[in-house]
N, C-alpha and C. Protein backbone atom coordinates (compact mmCIF):
# COMPACT_ATOMS: atom_id res chain seq x y z
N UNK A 1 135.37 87.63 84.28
CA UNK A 1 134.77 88.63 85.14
C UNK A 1 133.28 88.33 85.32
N UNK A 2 133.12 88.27 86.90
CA UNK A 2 131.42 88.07 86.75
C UNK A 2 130.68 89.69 86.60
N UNK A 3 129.60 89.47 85.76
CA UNK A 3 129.06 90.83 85.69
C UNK A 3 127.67 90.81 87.23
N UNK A 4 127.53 91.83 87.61
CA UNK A 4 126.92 91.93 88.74
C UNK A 4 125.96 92.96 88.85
N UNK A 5 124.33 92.95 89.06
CA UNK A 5 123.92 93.51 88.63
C UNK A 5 123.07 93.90 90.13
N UNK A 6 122.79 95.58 90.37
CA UNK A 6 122.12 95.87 91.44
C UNK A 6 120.81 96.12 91.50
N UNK A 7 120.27 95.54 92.56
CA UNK A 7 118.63 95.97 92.56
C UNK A 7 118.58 97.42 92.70
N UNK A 8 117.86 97.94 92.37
CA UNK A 8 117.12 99.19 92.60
C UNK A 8 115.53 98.98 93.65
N UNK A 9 116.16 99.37 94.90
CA UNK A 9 114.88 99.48 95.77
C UNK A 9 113.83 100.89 95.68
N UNK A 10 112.73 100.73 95.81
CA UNK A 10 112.10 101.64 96.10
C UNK A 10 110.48 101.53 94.98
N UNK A 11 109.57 102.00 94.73
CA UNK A 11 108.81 101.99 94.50
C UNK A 11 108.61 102.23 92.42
N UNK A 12 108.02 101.45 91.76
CA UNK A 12 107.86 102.57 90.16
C UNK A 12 106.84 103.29 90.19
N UNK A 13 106.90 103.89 88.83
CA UNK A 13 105.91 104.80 88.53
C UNK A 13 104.22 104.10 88.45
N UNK A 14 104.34 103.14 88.15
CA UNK A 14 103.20 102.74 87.93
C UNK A 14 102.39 102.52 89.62
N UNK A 15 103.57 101.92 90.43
CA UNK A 15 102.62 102.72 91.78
C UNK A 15 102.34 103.28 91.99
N UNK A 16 103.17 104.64 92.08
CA UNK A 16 102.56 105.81 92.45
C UNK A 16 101.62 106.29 91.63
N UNK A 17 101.35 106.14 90.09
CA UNK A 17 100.61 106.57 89.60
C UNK A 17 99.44 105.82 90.46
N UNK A 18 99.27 104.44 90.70
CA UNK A 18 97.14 103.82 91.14
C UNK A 18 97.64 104.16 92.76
N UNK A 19 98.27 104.91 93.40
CA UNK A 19 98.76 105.17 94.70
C UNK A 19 97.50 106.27 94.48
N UNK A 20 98.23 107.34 93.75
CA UNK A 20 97.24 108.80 93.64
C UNK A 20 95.55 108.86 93.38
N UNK A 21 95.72 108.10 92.17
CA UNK A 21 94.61 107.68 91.32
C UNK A 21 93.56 107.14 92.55
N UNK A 22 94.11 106.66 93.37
CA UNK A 22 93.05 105.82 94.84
C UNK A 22 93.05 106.64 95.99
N UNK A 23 94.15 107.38 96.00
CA UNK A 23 93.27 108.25 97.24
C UNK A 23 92.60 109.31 96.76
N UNK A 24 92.62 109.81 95.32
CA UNK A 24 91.74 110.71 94.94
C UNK A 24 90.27 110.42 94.79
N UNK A 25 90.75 109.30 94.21
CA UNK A 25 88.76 108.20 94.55
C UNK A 25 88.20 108.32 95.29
N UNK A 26 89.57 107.54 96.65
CA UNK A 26 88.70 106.43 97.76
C UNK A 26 88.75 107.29 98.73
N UNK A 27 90.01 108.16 98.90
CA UNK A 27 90.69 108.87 100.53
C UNK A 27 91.06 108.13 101.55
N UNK A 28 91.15 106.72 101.56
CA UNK A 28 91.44 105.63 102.17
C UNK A 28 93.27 105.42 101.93
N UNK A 29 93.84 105.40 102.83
CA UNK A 29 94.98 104.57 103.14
C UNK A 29 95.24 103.27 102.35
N UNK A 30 94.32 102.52 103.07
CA UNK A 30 94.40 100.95 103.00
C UNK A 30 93.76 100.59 101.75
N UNK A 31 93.08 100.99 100.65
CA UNK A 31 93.01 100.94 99.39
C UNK A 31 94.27 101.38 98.36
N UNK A 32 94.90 102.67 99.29
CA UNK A 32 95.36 102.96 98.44
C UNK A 32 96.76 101.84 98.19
N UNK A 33 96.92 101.06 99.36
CA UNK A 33 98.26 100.04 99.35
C UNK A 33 97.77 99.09 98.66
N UNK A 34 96.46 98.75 98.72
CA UNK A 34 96.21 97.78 98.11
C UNK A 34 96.63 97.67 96.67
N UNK A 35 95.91 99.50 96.08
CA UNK A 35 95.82 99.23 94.59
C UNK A 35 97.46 99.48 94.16
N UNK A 36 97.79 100.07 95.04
CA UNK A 36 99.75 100.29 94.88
C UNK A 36 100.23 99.05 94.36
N UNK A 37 99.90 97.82 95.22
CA UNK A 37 100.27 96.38 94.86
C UNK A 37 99.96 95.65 93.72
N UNK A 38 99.00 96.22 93.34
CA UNK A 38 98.59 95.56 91.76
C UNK A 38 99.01 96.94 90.18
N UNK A 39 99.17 97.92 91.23
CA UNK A 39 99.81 98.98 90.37
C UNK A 39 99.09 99.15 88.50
N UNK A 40 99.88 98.55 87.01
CA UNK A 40 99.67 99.25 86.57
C UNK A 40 97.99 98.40 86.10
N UNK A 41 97.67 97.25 86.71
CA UNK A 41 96.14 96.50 86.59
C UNK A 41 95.36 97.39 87.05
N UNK A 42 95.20 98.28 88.48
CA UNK A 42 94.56 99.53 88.97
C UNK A 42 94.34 100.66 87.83
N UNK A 43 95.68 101.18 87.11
CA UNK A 43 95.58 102.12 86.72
C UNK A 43 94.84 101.70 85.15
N UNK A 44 95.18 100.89 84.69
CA UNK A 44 94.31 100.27 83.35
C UNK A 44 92.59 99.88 83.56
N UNK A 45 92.65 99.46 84.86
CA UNK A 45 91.09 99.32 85.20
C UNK A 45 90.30 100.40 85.53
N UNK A 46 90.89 101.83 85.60
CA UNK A 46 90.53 102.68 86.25
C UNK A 46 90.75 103.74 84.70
N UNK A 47 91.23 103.60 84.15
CA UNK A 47 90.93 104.10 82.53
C UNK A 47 89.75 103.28 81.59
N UNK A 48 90.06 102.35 81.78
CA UNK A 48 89.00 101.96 80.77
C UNK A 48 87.01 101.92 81.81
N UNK A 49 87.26 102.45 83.13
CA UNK A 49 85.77 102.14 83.87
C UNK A 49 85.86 103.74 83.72
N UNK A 50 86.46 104.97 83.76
CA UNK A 50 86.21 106.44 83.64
C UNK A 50 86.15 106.97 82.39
């Protein structure tokens, strides 16, 4: 039997957490995708600079 394993689409927590974390900062959109993309590096850089 092959075992078969499904992606799960959609976004983690650690995005949405530097999602929030950046528009509460910035109020910018386009930061906030940015820092979405580097996710939980945003949210660790943004604890240890506050």
């Amino acid at each position: 039997m092959e075992n078969k394993s499904v992606v799960k689409s959609g976004i983690g927590f650690g995005s949405v957490l530097a999602i929030t974390i950046s528009w509460s900062v910035n109020h910018s959109i386009i930061w906030a995708i940015i820092h979405g993309c580097f996710s939980w590096l945003y949210v660790i850089y943004y604890a240890l600079t506050r």
